[in-house]
N, C-alpha and C. Protein backbone atom coordinates (compact mmCIF):
# COMPACT_ATOMS: atom_id res chain seq x y z
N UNK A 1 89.61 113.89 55.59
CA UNK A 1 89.47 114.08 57.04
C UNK A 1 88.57 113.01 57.64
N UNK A 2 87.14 112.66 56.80
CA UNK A 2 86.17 111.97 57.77
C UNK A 2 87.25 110.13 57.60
N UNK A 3 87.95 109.88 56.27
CA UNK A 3 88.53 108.89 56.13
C UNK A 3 89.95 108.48 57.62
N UNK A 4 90.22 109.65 57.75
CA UNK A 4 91.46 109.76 58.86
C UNK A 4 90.40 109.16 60.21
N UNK A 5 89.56 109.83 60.30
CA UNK A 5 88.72 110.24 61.79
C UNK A 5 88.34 108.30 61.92
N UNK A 6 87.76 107.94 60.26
CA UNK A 6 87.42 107.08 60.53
C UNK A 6 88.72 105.07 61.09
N UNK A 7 89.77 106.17 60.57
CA UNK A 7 90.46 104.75 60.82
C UNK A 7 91.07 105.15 62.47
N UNK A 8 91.00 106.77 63.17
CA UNK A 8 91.09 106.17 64.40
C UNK A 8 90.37 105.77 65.16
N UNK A 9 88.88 105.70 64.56
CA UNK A 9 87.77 105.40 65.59
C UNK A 9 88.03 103.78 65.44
N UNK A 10 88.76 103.34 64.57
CA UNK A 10 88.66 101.56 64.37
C UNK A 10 89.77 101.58 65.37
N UNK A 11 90.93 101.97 64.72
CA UNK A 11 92.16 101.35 65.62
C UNK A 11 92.34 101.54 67.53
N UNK A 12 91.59 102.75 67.62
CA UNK A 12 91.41 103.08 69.25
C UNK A 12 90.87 101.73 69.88
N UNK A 13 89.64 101.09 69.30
CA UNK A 13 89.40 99.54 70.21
C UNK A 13 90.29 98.50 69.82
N UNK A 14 90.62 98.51 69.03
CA UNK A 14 92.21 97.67 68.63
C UNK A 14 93.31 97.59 69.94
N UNK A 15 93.41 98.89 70.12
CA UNK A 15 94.50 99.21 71.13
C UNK A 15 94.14 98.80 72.42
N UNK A 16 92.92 99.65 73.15
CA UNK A 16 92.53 99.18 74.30
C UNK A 16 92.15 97.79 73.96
N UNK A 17 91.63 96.72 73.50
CA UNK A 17 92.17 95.19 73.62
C UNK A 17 93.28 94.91 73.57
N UNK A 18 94.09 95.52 72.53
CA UNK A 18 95.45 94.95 73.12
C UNK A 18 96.00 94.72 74.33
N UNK A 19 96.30 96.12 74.88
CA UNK A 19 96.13 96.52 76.23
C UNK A 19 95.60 95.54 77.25
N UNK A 20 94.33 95.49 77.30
CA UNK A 20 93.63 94.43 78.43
C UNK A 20 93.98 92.72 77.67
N UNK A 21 94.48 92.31 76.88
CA UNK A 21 94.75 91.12 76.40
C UNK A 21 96.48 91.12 77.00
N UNK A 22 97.41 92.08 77.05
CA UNK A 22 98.48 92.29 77.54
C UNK A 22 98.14 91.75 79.22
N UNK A 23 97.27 92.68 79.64
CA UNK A 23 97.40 92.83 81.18
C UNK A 23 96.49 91.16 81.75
N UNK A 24 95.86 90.55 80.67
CA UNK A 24 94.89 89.50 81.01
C UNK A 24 96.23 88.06 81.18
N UNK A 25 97.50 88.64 80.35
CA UNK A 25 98.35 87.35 80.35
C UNK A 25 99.39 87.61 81.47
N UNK A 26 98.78 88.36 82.22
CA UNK A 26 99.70 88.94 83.25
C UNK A 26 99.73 87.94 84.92
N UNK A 27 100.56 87.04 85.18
CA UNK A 27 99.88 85.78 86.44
C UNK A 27 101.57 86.19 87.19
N UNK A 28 101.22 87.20 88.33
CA UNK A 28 102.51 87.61 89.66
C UNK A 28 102.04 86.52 90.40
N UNK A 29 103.74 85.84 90.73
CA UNK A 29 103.62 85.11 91.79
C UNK A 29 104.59 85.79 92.74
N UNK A 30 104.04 86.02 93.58
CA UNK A 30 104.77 86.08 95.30
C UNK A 30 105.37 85.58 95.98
N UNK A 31 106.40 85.52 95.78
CA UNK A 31 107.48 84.00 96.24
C UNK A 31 107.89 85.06 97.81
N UNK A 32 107.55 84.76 98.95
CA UNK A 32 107.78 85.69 99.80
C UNK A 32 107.47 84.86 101.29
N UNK A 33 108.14 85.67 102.41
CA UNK A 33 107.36 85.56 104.00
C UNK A 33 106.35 85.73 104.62
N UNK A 34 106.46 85.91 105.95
CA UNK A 34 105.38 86.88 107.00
C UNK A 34 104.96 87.78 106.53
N UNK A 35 106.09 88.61 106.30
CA UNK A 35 105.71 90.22 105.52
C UNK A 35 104.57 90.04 104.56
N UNK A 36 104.19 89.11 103.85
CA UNK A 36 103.27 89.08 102.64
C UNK A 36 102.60 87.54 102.57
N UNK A 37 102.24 87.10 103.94
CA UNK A 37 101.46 85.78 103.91
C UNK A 37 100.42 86.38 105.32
N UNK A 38 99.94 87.61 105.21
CA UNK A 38 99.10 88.20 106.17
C UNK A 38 99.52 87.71 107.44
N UNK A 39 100.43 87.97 107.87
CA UNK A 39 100.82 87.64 109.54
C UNK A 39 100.24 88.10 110.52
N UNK A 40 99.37 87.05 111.40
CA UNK A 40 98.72 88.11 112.66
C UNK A 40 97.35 88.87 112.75
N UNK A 41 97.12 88.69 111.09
CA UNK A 41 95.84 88.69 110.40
C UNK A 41 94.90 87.92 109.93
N UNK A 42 93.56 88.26 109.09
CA UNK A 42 92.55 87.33 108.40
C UNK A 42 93.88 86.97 107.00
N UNK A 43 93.73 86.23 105.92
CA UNK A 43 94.37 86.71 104.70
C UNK A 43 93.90 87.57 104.09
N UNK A 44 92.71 87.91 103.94
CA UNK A 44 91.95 88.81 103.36
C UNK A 44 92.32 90.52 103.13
N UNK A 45 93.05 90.41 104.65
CA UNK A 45 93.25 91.59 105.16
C UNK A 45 94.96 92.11 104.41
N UNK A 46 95.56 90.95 104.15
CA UNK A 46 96.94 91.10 103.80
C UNK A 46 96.83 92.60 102.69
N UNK A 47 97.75 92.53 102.57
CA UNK A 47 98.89 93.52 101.35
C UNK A 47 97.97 92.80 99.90
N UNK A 48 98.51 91.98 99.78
CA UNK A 48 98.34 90.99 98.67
C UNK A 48 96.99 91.02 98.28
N UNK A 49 96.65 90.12 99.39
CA UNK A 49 94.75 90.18 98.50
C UNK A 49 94.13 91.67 98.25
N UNK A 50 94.70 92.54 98.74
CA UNK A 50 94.59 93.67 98.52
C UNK A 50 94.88 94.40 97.45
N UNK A 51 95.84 94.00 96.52
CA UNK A 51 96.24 93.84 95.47
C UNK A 51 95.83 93.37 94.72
N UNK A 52 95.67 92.15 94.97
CA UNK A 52 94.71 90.99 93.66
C UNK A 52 93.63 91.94 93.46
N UNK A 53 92.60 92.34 94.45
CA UNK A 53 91.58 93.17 94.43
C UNK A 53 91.70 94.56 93.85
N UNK A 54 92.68 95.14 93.42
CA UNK A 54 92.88 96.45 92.38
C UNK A 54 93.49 95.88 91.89
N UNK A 55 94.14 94.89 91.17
CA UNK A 55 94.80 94.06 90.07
C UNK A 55 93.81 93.40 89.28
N UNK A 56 92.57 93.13 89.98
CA UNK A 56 91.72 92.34 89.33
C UNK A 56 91.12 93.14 87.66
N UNK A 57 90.62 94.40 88.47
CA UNK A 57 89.61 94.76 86.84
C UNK A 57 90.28 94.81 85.44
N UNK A 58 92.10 95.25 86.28
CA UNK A 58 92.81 95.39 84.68
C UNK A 58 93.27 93.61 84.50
N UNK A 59 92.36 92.49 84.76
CA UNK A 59 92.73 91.63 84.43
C UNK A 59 94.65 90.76 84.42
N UNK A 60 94.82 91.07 85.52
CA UNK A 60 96.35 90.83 86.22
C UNK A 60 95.80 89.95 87.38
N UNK A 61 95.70 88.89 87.74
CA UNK A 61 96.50 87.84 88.20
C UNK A 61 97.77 87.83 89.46
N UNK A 62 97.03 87.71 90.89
CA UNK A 62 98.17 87.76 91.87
C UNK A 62 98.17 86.42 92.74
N UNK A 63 98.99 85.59 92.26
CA UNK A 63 99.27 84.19 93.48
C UNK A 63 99.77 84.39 94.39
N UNK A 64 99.59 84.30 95.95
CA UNK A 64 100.03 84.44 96.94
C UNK A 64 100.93 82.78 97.53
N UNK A 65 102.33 82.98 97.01
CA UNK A 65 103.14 82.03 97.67
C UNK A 65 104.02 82.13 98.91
N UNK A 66 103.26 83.02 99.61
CA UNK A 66 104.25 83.38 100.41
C UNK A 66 103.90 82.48 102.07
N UNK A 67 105.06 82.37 102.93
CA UNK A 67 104.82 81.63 103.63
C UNK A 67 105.57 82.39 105.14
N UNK A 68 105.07 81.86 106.24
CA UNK A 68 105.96 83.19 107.17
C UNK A 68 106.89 82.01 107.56
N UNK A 69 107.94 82.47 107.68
CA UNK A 69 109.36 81.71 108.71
C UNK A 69 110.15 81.57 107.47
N UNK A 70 109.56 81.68 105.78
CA UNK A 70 110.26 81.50 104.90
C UNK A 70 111.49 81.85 104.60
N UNK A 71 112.28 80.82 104.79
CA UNK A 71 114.04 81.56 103.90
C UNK A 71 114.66 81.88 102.42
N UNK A 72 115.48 81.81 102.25
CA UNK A 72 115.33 81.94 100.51
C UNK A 72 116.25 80.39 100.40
N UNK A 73 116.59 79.67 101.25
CA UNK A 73 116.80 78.26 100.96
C UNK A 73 115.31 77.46 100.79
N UNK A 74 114.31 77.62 101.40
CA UNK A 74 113.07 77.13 101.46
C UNK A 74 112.42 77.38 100.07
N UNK A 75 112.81 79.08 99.72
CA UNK A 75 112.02 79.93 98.43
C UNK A 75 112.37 78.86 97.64
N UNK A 76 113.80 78.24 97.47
CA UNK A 76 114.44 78.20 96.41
C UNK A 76 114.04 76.59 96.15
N UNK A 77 114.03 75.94 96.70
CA UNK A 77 113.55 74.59 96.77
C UNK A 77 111.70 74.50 96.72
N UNK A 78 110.95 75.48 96.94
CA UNK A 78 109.41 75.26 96.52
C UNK A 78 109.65 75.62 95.04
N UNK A 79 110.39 76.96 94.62
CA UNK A 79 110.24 77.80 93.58
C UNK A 79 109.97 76.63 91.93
N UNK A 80 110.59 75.75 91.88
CA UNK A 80 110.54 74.21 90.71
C UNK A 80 108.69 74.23 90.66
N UNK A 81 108.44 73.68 91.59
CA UNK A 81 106.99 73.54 91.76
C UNK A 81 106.20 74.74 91.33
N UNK A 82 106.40 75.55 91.91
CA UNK A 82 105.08 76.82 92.08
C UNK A 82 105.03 77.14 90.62
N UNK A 83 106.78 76.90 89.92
CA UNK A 83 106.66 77.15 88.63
C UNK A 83 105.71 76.79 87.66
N UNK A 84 105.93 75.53 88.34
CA UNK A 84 105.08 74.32 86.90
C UNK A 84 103.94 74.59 87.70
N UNK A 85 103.38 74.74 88.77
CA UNK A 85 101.74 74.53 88.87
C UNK A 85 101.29 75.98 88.25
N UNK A 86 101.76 76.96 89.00
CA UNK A 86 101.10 78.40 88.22
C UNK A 86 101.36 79.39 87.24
N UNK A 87 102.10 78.68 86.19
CA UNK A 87 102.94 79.13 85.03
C UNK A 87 102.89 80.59 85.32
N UNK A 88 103.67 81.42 85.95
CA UNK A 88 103.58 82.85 86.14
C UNK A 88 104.33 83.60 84.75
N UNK A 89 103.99 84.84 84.90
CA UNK A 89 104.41 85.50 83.60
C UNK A 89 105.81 86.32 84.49
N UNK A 90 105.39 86.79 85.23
CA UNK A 90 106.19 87.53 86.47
C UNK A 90 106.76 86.98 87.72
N UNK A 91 107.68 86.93 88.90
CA UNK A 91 107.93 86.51 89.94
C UNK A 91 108.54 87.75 91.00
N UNK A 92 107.83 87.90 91.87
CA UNK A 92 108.47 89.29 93.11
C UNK A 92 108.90 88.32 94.01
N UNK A 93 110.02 88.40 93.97
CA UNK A 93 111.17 87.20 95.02
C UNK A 93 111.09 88.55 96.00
N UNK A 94 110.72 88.39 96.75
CA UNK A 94 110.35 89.04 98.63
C UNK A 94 110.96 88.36 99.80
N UNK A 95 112.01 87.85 99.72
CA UNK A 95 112.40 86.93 100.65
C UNK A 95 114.27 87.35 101.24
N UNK A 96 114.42 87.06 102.31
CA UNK A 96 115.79 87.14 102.23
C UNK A 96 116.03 87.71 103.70
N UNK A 97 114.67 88.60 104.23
CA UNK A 97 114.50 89.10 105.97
C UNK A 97 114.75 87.87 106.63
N UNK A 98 113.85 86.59 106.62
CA UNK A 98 114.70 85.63 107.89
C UNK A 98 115.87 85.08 108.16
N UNK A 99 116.12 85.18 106.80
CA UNK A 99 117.80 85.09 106.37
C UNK A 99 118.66 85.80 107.46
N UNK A 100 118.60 87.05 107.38
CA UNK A 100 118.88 88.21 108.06
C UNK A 100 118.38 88.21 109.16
N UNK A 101 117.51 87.76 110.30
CA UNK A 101 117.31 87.57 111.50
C UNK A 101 118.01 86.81 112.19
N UNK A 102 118.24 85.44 111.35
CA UNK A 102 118.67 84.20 111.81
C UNK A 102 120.26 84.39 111.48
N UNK A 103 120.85 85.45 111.23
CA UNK A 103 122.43 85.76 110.87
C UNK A 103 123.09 84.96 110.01
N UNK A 104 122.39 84.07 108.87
CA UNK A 104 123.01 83.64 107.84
C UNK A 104 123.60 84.39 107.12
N UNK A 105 124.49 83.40 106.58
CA UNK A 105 125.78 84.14 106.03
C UNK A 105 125.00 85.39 104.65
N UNK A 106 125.84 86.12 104.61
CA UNK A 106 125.12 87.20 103.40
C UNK A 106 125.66 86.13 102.04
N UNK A 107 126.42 85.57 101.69
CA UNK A 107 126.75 85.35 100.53
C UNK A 107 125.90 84.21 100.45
N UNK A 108 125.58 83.37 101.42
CA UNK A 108 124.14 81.92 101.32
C UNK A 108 123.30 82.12 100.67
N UNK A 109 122.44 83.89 100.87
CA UNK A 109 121.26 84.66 100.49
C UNK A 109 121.48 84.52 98.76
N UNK A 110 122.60 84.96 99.28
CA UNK A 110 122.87 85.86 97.74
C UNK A 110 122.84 84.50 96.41
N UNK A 111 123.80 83.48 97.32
CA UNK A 111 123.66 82.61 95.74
C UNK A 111 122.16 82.38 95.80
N UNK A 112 121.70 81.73 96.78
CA UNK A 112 120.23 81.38 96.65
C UNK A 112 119.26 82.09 95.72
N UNK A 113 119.31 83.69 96.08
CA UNK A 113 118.53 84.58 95.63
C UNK A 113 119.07 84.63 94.16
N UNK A 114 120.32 84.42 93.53
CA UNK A 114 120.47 84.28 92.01
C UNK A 114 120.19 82.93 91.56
N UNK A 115 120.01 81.95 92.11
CA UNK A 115 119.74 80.42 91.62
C UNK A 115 117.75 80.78 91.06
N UNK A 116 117.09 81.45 92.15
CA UNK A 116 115.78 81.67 91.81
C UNK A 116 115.64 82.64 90.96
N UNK A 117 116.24 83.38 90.56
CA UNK A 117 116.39 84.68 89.42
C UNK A 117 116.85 83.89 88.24
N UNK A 118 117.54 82.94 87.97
CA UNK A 118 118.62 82.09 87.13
C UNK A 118 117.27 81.64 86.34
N UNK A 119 116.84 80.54 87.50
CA UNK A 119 115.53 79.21 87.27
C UNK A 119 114.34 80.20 86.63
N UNK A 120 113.81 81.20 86.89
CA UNK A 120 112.94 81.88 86.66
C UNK A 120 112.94 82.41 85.45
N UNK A 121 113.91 83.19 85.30
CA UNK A 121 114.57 83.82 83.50
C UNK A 121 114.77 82.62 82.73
N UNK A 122 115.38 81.46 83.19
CA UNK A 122 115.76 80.47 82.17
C UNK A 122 114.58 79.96 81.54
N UNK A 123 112.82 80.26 81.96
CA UNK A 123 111.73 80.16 81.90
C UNK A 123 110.65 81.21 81.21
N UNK A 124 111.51 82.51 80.99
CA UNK A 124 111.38 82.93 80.24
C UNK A 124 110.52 84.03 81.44
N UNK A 125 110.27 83.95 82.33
CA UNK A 125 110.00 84.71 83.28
C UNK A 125 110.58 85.73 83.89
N UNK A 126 109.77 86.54 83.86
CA UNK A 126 110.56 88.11 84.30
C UNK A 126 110.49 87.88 85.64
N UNK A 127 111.56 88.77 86.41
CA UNK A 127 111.76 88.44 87.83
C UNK A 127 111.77 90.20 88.37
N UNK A 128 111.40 90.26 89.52
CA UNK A 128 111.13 91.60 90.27
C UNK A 128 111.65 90.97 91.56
N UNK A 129 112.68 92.08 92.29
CA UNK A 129 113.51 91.55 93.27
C UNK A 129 113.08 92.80 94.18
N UNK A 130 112.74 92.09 95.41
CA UNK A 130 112.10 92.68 97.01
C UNK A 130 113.05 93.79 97.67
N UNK A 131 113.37 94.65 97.82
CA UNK A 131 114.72 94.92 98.45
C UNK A 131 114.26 94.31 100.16
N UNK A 132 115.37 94.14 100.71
CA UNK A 132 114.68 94.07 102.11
C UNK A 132 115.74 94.67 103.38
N UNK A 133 115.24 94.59 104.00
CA UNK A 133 115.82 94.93 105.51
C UNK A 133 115.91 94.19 106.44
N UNK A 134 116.54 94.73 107.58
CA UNK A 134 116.30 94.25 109.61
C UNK A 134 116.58 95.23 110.25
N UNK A 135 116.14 94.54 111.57
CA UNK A 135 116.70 95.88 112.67
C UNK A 135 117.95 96.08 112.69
N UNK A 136 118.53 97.37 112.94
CA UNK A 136 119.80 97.88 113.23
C UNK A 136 120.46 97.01 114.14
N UNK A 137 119.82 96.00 115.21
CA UNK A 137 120.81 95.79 116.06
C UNK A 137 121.44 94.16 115.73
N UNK A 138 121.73 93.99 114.06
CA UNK A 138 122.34 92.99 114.05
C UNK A 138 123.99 93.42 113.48
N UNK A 139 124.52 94.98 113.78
CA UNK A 139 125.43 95.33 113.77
C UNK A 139 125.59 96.25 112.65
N UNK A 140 126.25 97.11 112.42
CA UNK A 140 126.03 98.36 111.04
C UNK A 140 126.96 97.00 109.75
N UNK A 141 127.86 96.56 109.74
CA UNK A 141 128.36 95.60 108.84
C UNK A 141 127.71 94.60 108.30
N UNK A 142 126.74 94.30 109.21
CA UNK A 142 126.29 92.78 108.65
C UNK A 142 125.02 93.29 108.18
N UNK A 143 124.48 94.69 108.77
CA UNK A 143 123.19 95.34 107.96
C UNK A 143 123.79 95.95 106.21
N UNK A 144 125.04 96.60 106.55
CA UNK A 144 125.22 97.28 105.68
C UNK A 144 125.32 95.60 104.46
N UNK A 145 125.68 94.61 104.61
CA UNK A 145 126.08 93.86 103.32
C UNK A 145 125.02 93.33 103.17
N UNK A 146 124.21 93.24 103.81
CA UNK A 146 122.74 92.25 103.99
C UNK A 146 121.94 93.85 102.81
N UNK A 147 121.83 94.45 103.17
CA UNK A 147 121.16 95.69 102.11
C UNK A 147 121.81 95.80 100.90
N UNK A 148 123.17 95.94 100.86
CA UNK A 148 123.68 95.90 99.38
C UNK A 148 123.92 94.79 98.42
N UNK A 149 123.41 93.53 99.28
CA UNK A 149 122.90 92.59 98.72
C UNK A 149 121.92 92.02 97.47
N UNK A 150 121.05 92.98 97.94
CA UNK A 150 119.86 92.84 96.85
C UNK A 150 120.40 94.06 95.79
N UNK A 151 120.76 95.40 96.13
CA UNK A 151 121.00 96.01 94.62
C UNK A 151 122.04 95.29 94.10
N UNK A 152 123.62 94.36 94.60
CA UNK A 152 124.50 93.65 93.75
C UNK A 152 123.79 93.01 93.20
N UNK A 153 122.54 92.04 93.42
CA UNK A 153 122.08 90.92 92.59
C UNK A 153 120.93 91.86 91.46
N UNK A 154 120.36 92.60 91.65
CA UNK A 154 119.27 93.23 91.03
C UNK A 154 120.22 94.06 89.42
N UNK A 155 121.28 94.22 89.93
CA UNK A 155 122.29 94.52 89.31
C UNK A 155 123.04 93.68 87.81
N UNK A 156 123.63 92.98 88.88
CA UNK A 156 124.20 91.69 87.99
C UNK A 156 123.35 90.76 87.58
N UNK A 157 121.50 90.79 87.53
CA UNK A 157 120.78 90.00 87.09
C UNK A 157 120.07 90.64 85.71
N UNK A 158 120.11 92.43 85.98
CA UNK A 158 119.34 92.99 85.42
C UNK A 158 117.87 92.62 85.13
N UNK A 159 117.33 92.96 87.42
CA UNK A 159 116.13 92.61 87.07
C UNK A 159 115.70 94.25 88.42
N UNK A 160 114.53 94.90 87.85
CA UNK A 160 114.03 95.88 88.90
C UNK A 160 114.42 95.39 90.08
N UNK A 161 114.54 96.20 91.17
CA UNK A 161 114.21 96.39 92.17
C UNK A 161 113.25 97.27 92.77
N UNK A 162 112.51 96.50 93.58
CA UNK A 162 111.46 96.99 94.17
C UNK A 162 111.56 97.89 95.73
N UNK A 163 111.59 99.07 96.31
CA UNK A 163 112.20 99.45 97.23
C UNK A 163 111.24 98.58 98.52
N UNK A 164 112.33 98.60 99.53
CA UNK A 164 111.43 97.93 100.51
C UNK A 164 110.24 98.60 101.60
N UNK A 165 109.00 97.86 101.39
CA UNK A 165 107.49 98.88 101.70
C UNK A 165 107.69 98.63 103.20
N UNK A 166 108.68 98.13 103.57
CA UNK A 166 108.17 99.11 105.36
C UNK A 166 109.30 100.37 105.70
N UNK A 167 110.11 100.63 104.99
CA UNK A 167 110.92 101.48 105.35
C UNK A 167 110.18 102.70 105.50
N UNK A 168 109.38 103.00 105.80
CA UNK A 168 109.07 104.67 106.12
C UNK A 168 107.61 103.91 107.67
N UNK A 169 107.22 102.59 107.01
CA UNK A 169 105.98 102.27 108.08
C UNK A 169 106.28 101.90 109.14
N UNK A 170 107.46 100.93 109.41
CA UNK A 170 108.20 100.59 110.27
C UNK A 170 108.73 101.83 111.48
N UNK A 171 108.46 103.42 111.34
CA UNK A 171 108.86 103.71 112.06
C UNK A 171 107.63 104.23 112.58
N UNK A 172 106.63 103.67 112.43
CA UNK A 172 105.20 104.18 113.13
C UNK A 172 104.66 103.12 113.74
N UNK A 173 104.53 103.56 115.03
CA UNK A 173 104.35 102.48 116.15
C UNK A 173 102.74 101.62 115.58
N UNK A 174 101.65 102.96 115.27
CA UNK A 174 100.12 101.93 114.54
C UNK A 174 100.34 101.50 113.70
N UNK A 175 101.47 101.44 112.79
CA UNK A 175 101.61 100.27 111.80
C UNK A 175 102.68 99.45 111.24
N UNK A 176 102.55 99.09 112.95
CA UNK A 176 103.61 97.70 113.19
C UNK A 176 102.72 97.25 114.46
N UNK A 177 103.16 95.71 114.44
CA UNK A 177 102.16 94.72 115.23
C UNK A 177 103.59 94.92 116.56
N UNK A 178 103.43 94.30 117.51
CA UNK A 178 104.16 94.25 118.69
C UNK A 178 105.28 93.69 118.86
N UNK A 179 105.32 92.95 117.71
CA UNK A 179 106.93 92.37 117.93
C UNK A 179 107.52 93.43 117.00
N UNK A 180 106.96 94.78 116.76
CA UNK A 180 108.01 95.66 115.46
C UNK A 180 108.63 94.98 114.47
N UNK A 181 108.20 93.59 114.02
CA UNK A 181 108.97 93.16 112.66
C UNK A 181 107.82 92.74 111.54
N UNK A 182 106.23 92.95 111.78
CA UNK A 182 105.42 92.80 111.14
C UNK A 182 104.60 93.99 111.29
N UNK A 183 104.01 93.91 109.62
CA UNK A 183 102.99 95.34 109.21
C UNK A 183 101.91 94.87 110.68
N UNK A 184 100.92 96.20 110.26
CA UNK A 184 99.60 95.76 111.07
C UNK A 184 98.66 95.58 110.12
N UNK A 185 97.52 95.23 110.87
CA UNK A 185 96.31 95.52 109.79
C UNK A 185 95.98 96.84 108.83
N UNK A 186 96.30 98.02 110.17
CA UNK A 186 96.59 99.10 109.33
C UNK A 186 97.33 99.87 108.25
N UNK A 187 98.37 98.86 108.21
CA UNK A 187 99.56 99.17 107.57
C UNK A 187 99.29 98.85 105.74
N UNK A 188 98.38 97.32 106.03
CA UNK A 188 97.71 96.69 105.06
C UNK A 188 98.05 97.42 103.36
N UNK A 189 96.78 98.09 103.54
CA UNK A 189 96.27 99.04 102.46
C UNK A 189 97.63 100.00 101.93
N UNK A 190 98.13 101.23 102.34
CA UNK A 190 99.38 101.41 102.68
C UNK A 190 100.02 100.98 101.59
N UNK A 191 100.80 99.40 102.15
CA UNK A 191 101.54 98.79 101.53
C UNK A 191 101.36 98.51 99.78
N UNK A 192 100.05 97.66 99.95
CA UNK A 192 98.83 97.76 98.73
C UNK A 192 99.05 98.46 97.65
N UNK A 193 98.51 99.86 98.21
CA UNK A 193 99.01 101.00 97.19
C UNK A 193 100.52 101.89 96.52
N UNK A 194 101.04 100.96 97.35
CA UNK A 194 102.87 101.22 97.14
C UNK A 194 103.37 100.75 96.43
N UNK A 195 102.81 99.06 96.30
CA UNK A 195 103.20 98.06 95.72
C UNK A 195 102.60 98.07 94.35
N UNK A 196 101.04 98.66 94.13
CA UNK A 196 100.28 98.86 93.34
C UNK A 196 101.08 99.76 92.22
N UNK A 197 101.86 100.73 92.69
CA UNK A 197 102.27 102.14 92.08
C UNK A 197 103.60 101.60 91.48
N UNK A 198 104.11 100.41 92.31
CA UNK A 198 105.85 100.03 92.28
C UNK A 198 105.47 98.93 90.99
N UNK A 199 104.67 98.09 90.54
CA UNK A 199 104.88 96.70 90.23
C UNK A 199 104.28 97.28 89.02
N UNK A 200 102.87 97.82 88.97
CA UNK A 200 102.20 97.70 87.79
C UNK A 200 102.88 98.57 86.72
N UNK A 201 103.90 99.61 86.58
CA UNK A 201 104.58 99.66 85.37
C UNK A 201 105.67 98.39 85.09
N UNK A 202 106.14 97.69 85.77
CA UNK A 202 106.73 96.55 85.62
C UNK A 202 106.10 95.77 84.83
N UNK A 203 104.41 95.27 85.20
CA UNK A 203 103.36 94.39 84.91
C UNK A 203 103.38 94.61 83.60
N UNK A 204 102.70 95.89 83.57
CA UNK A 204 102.07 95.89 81.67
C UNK A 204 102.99 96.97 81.21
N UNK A 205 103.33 97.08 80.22
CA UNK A 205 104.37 97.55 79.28
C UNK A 205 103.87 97.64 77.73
C-alpha cells in the first residue's frame, strides 16, 4: 500500500508538468477583423487581450493579428508571414464578415478561407474556424450561403468550428457600439469568456 501511495505521489507532479509544458507550447494566432482588433476602443480593452490575460497563468500564448476592414483575400496574403514570424501552434481564422458586407461572391470567401486552412495544416498547424455572420438585410439567400459557408469548409477541412460570439450580443442595444456591427466595451469581457470556454478545450488536450 505505502509502495502504491508512494508512486502516485511521484507521478501526480509528472502529470501536472506535463500538462503546463503542453499548455506552455501552446502560441493562438488571431488571424481576424474589427470584431477582434478592439474597434472603437483602447486595445487593452478588446476580447483578446482579455484573453491573453486568463490564457496567461496556464501558460498559452495569444497573438493578436487581427486588423479591422480585413478580408479573407487580405487574411490570406499576410497569413505566409505571420506564419514564419510567430510560429503558432494553433490559428482562429475569424474573418470572412467584410467579405459579406461588401457582397463578395460566397464562393471567393470560401476558396480563400480553404487556401488559409490548406497553408496552415500543411504546417502542421491546427486551424479553428470563426463561424460568422451579417445583417439580415443583405437578402435571406446570400445570408443563408454566406452562413453555410463556414460549416461546408469546417466540414470538408475537418477543423472545429467555433460558434459566432455576437449572435446572442448583437441583439442588445449596450453591447453594440452605434453602427450595430461592432461589440462595445461592454460586450468585451462577455465575449472573453465565451471564447475562453469555446477555444481552451481545443488548446490543451
Amino acid at each position: 500500500m505505502l509502495s502504491f501511495l508512494k508512486i502516485i505521489l511521484t507521478l501526480i507532479p509528472l502529470l501536472l508538468f506535463s500538462d503546463q509544458l503542453k499548455a506552455e507550447q501552446v502560441r493562438l494566432l488571431i488571424l481576424g477583423d474589427s470584431l477582434s482588433a478592439a474597434y472603437g476602443m483602447k486595445q487593452e480593452q478588446g476580447w483578446v487581450t482579455l484573453l491573453q490575460d486568463a490564457f496567461e497563468p496556464k501558460g498559452i500564448r495569444v497573438i493578436n493579428a487581427a486588423i479591422s476592414g480585413e478580408t479573407t483575400d487580405g487574411g490570406l496574403a499576410r497569413l505566409p508571414r505571420l506564419l514564419e514570424q510567430h510560429q503558432p501552434s494553433h490559428v482562429l481564422i475569424e474573418l470572412g464578415g467584410n467579405d459579406g458586407l461588401r457582397g463578395y461572391p460566397v464562393s471567393k470567401l470560401k476558396t480563400n478561407i480553404s487556401a488559409m486552412i490548406t497553408m496552415a495544416k500543411d504546417r502542421d498547424i491546427k486551424v479553428i474556424l470563426q463561424q460568422m455572420q451579417i445583417p439580415t438585410n443583405f437578402g435571406r439567400r446570400y445570408n443563408q450561403m454566406f452562413t453555410n459557408a463556414f460549416t461546408t469548409l469546417a466540414e470538408q477541412h475537418d477543423v472545429p468550428l467555433v460558434p459566432f460570439f455576437l449572435k446572442d450580443i448583437a441583439l442588445d442595444d449596450k453591447m453594440m457600439q452605434k453602427d450595430r456591427i461592432h461589440p462595445s466595451v461592454e460586450a468585451q469581457p462577455v465575449i472573453a469568456r465565451f471564447m475562453q470556454e469555446q477555444l481552451e478545450p481545443l488548446l490543451v488536450r
